[in-house]
PDB file of N, CA and C in Angstrom:
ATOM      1  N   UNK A   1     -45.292 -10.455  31.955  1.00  0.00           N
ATOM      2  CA  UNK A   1     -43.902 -10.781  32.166  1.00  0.00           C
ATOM      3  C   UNK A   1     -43.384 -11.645  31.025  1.00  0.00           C
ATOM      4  N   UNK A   2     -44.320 -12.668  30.408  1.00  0.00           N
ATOM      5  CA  UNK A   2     -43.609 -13.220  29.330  1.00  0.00           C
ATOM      6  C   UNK A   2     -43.332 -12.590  28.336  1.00  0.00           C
ATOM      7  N   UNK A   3     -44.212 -11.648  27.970  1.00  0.00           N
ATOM      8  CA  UNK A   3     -44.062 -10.690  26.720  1.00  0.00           C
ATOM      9  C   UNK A   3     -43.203 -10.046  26.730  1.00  0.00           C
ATOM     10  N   UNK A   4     -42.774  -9.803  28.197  1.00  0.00           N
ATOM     11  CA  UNK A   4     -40.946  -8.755  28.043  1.00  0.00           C
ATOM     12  C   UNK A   4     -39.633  -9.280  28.086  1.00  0.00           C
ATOM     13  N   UNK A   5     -39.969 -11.087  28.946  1.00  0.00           N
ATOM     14  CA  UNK A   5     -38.885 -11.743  28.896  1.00  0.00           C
ATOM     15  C   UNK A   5     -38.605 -12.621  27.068  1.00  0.00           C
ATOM     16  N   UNK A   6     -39.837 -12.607  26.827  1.00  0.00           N
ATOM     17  CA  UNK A   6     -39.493 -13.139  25.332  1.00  0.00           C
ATOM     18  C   UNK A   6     -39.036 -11.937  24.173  1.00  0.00           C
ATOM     19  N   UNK A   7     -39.978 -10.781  24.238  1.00  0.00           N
ATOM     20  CA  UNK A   7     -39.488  -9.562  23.186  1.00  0.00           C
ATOM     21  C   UNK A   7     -38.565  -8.444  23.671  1.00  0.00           C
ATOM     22  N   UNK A   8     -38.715  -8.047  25.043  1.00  0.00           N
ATOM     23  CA  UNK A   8     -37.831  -6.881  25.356  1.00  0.00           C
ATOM     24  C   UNK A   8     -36.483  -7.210  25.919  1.00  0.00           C
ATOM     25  N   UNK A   9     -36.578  -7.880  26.584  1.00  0.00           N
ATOM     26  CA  UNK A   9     -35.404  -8.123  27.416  1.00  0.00           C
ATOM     27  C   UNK A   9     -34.202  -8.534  26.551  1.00  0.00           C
ATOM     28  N   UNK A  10     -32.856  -7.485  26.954  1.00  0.00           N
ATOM     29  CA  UNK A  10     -31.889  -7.927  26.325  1.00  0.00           C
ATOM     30  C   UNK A  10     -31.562  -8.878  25.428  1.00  0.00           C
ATOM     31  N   UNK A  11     -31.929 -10.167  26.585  1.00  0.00           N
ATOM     32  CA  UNK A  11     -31.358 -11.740  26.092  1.00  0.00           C
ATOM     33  C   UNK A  11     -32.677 -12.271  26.075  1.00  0.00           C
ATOM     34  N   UNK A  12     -32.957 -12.625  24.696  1.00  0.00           N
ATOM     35  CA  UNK A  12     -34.474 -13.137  24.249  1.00  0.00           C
ATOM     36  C   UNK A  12     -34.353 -14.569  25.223  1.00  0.00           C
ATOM     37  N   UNK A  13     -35.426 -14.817  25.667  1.00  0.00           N
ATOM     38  CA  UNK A  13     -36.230 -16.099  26.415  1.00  0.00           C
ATOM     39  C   UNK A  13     -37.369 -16.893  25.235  1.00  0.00           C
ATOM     40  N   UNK A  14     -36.769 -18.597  25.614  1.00  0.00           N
ATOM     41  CA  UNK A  14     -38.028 -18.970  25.036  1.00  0.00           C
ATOM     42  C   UNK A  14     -38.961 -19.560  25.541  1.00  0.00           C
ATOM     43  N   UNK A  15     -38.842 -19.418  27.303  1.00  0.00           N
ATOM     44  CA  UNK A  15     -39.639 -20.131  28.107  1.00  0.00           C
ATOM     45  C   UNK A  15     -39.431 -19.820  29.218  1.00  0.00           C
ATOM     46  N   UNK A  16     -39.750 -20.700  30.535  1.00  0.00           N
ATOM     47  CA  UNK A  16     -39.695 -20.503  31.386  1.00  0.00           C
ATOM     48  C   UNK A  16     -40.034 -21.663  32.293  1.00  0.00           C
ATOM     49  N   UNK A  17     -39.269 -21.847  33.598  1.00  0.00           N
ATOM     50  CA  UNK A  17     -39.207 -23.307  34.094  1.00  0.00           C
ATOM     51  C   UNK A  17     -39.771 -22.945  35.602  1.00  0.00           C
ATOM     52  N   UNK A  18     -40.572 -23.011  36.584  1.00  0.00           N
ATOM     53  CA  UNK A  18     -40.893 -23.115  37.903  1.00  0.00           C
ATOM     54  C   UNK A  18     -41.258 -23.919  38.806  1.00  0.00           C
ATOM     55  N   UNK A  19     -40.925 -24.040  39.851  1.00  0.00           N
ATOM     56  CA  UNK A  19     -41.671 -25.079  40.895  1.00  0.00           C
ATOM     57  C   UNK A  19     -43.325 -25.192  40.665  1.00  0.00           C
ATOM     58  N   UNK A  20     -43.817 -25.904  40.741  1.00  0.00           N
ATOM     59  CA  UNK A  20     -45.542 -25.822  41.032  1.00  0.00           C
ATOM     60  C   UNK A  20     -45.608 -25.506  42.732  1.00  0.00           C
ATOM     61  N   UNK A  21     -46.720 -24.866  42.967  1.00  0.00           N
ATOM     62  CA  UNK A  21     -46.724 -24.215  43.986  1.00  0.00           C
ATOM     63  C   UNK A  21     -47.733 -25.185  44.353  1.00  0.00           C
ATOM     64  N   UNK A  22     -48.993 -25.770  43.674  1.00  0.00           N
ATOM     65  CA  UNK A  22     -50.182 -27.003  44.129  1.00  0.00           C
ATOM     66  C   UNK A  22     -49.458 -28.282  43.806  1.00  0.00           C
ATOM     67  N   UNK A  23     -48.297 -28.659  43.539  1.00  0.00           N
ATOM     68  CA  UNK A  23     -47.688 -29.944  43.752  1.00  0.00           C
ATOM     69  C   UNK A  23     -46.268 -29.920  44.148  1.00  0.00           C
ATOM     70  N   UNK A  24     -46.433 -30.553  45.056  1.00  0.00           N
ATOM     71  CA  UNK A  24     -44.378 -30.065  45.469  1.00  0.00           C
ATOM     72  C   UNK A  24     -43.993 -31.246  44.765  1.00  0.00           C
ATOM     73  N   UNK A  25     -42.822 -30.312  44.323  1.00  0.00           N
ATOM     74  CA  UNK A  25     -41.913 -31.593  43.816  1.00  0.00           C
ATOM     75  C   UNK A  25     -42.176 -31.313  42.055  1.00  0.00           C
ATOM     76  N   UNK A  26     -43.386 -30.797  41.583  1.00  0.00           N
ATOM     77  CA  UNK A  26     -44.091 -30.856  40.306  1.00  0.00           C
ATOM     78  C   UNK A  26     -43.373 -29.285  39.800  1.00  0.00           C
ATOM     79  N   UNK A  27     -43.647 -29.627  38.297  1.00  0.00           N
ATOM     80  CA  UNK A  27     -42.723 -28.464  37.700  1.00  0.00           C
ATOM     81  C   UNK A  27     -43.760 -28.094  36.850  1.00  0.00           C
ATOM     82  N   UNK A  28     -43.377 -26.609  36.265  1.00  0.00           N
ATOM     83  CA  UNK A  28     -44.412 -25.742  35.355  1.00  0.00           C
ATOM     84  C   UNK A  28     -43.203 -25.435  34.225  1.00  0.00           C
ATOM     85  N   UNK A  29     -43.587 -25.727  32.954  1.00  0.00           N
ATOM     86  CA  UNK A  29     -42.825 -24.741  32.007  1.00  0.00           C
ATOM     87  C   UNK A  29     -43.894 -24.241  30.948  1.00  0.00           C
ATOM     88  N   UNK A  30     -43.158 -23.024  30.733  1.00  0.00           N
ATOM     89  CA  UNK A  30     -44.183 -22.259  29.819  1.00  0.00           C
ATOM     90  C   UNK A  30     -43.152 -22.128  28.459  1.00  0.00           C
ATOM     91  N   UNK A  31     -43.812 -22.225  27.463  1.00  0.00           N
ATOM     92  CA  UNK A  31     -42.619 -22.024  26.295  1.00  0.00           C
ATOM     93  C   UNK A  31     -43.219 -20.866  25.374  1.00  0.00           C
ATOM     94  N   UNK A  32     -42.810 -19.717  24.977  1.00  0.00           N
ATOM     95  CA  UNK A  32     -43.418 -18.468  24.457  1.00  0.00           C
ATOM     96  C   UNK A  32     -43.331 -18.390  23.130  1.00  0.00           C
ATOM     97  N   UNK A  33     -44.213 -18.314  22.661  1.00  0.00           N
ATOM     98  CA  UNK A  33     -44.807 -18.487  21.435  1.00  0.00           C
ATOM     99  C   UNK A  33     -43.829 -17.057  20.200  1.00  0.00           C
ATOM    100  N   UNK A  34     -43.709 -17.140  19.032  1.00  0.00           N
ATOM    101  CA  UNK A  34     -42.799 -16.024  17.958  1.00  0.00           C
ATOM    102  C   UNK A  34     -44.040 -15.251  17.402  1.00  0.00           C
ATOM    103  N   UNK A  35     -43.583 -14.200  17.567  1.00  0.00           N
ATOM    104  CA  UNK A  35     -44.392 -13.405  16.081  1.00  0.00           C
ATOM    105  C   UNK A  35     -44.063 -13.292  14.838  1.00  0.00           C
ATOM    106  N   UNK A  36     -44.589 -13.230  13.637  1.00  0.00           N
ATOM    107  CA  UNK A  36     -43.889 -13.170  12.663  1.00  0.00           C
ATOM    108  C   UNK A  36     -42.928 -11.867  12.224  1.00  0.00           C
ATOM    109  N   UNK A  37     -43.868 -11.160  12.688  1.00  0.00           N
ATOM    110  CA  UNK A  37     -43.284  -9.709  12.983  1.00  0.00           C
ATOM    111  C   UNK A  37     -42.289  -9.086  14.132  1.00  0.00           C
ATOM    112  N   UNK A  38     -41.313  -9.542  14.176  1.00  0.00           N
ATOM    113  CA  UNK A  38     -40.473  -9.541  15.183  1.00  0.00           C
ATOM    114  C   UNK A  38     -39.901  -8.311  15.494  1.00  0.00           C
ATOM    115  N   UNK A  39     -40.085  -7.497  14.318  1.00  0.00           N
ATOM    116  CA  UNK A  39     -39.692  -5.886  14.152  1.00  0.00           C
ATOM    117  C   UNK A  39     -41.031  -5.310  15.184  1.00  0.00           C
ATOM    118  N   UNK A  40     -42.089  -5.537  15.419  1.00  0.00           N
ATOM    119  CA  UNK A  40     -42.626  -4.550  16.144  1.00  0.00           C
ATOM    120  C   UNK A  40     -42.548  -4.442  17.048  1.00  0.00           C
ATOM    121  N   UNK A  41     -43.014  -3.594  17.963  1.00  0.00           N
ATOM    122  CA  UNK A  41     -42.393  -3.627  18.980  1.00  0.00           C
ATOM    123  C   UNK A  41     -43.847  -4.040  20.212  1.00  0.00           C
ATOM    124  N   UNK A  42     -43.639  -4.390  21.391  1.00  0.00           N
ATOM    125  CA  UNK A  42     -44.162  -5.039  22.273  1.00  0.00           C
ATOM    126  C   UNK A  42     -45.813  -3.953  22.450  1.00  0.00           C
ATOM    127  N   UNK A  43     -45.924  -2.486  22.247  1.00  0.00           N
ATOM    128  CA  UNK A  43     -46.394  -1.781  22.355  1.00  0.00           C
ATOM    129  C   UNK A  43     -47.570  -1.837  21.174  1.00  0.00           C
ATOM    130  N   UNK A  44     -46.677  -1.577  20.168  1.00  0.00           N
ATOM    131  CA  UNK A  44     -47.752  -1.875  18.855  1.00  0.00           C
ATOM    132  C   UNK A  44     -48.636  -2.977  18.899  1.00  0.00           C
ATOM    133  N   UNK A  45     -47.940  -4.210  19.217  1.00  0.00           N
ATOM    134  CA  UNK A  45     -48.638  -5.494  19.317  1.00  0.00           C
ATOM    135  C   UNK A  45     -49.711  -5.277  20.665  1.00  0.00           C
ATOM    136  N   UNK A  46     -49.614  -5.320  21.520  1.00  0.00           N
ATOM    137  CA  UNK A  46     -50.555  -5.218  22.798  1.00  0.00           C
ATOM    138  C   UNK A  46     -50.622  -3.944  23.299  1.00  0.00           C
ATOM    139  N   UNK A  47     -50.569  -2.642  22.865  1.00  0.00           N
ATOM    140  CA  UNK A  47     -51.176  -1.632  23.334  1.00  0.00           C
ATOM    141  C   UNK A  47     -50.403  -0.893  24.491  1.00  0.00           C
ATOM    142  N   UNK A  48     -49.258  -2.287  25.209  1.00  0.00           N
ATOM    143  CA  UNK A  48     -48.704  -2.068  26.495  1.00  0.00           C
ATOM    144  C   UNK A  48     -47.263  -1.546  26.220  1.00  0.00           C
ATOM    145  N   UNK A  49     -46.724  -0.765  27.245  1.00  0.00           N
ATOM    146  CA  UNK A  49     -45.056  -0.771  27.269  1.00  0.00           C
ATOM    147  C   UNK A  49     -44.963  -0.897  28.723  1.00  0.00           C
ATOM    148  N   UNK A  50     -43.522  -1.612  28.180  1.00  0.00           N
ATOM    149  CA  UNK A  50     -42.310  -1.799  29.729  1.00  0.00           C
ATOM    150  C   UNK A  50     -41.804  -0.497  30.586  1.00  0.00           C
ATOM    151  N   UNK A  51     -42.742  -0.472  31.641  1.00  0.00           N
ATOM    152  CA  UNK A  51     -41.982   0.744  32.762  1.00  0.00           C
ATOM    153  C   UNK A  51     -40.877   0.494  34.109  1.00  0.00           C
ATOM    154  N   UNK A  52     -39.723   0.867  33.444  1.00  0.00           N
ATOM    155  CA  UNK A  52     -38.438   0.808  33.904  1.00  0.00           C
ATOM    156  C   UNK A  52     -38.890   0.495  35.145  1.00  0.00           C
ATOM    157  N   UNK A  53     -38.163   0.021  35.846  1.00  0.00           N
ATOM    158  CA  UNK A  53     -38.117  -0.580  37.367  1.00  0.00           C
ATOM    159  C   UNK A  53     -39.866  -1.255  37.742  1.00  0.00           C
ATOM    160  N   UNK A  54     -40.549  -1.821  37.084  1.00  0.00           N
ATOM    161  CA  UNK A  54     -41.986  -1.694  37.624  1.00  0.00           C
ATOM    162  C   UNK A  54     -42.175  -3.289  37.708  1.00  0.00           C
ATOM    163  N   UNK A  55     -41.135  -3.978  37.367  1.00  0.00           N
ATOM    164  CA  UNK A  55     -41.286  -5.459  37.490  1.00  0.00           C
ATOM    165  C   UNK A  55     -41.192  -6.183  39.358  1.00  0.00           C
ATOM    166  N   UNK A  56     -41.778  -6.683  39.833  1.00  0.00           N
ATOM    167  CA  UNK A  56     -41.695  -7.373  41.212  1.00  0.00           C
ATOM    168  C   UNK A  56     -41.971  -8.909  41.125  1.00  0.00           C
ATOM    169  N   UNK A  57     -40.990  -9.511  41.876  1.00  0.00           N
ATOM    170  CA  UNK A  57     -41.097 -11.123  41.902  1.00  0.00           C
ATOM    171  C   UNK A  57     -41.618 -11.247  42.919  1.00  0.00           C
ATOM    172  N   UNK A  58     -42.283 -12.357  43.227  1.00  0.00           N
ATOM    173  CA  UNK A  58     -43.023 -13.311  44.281  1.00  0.00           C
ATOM    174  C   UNK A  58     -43.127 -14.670  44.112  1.00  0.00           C
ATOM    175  N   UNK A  59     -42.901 -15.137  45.126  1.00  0.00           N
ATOM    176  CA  UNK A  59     -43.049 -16.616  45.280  1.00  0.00           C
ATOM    177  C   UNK A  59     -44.199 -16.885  46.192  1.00  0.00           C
ATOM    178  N   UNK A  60     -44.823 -18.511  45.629  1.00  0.00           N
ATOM    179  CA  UNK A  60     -46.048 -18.375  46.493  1.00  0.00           C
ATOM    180  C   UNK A  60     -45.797 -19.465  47.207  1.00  0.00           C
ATOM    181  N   UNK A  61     -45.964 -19.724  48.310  1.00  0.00           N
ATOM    182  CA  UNK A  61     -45.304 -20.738  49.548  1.00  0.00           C
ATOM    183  C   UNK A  61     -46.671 -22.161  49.557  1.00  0.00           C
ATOM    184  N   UNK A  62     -46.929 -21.468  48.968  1.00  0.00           N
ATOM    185  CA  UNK A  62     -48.588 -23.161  49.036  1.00  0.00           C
ATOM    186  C   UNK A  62     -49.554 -22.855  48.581  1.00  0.00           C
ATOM    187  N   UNK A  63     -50.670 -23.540  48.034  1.00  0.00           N
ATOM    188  CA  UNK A  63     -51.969 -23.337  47.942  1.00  0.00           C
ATOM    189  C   UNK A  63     -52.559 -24.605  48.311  1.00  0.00           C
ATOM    190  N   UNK A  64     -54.014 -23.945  49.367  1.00  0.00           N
ATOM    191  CA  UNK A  64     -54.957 -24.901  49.616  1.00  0.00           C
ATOM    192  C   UNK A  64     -56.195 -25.120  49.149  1.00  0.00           C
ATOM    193  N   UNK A  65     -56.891 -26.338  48.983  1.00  0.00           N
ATOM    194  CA  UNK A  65     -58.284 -26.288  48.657  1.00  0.00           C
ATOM    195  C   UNK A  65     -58.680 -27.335  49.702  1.00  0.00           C
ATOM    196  N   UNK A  66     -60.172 -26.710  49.862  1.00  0.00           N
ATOM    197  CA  UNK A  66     -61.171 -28.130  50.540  1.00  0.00           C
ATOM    198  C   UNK A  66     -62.237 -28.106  49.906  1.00  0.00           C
ATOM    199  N   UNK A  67     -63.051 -29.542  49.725  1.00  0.00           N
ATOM    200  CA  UNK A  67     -63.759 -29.514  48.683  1.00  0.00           C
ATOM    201  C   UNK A  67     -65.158 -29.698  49.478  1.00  0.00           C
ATOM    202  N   UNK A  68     -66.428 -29.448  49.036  1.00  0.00           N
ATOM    203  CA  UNK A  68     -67.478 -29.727  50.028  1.00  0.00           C
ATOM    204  C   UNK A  68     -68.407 -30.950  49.299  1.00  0.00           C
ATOM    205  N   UNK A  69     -68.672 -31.682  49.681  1.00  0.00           N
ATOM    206  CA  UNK A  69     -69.527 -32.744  48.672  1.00  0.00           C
ATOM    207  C   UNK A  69     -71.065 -31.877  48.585  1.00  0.00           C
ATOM    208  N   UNK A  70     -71.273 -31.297  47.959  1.00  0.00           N
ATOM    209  CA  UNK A  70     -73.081 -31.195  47.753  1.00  0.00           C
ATOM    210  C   UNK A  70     -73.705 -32.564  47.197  1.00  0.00           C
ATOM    211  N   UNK A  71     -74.764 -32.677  47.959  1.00  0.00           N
ATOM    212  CA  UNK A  71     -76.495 -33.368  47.884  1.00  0.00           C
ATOM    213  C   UNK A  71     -76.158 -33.830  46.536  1.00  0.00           C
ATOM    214  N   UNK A  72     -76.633 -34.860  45.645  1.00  0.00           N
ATOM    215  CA  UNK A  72     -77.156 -34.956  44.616  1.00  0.00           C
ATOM    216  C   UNK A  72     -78.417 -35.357  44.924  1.00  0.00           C
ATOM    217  N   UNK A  73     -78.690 -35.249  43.494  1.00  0.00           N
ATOM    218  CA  UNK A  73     -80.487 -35.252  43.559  1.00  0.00           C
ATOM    219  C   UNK A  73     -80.247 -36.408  42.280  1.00  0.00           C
ATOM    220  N   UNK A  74     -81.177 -37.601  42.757  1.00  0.00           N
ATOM    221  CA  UNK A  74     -80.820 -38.809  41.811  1.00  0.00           C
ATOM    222  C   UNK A  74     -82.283 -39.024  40.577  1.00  0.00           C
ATOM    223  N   UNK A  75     -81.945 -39.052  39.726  1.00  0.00           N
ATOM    224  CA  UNK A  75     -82.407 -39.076  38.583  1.00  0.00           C
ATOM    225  C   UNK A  75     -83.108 -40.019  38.075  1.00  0.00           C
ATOM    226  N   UNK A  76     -85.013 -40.458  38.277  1.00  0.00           N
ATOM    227  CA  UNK A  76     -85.425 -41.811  38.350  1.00  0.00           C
ATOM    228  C   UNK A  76     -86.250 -41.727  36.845  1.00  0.00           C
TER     229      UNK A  76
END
């Protein structure tokens, strides 16, 4: 998704701003890196192309962890 919002998409992107989903309240930005070669196209560079309608959003409502303490074994 960054590779199409920074090279394909109409209106070039140079990043991207989101909620953190493991800290509420906490923010994510991603900032997308230039090629020098700006003429090629997304395909040449990574092998991949953009298929019309094939993009889907999701939001992720939480993530949990629990942690387990394992044993140490103490070192004499």
């Amino acid at each position: 998704m960054a590779e199409y919002l920074a090279h394909i998409h109409e209106d070039k992107f140079d990043g991207v701003k989101f909620s953190s989903a493991q800290n509420i309240g906490g923010m994510n930005v991603v900032l997308f890196g230039r090629f020098a070669d700006e003429a090629a196209s997304l395909s040449e560079r990574f092998g991949v192309e953009y298929v019309a309608d094939s993009i889907t959003f999701s939001k992720t409502a939480g993530v949990q962890y629990s942690h387990v303490q394992l044993t140490t074994r103490r070192w004499q």
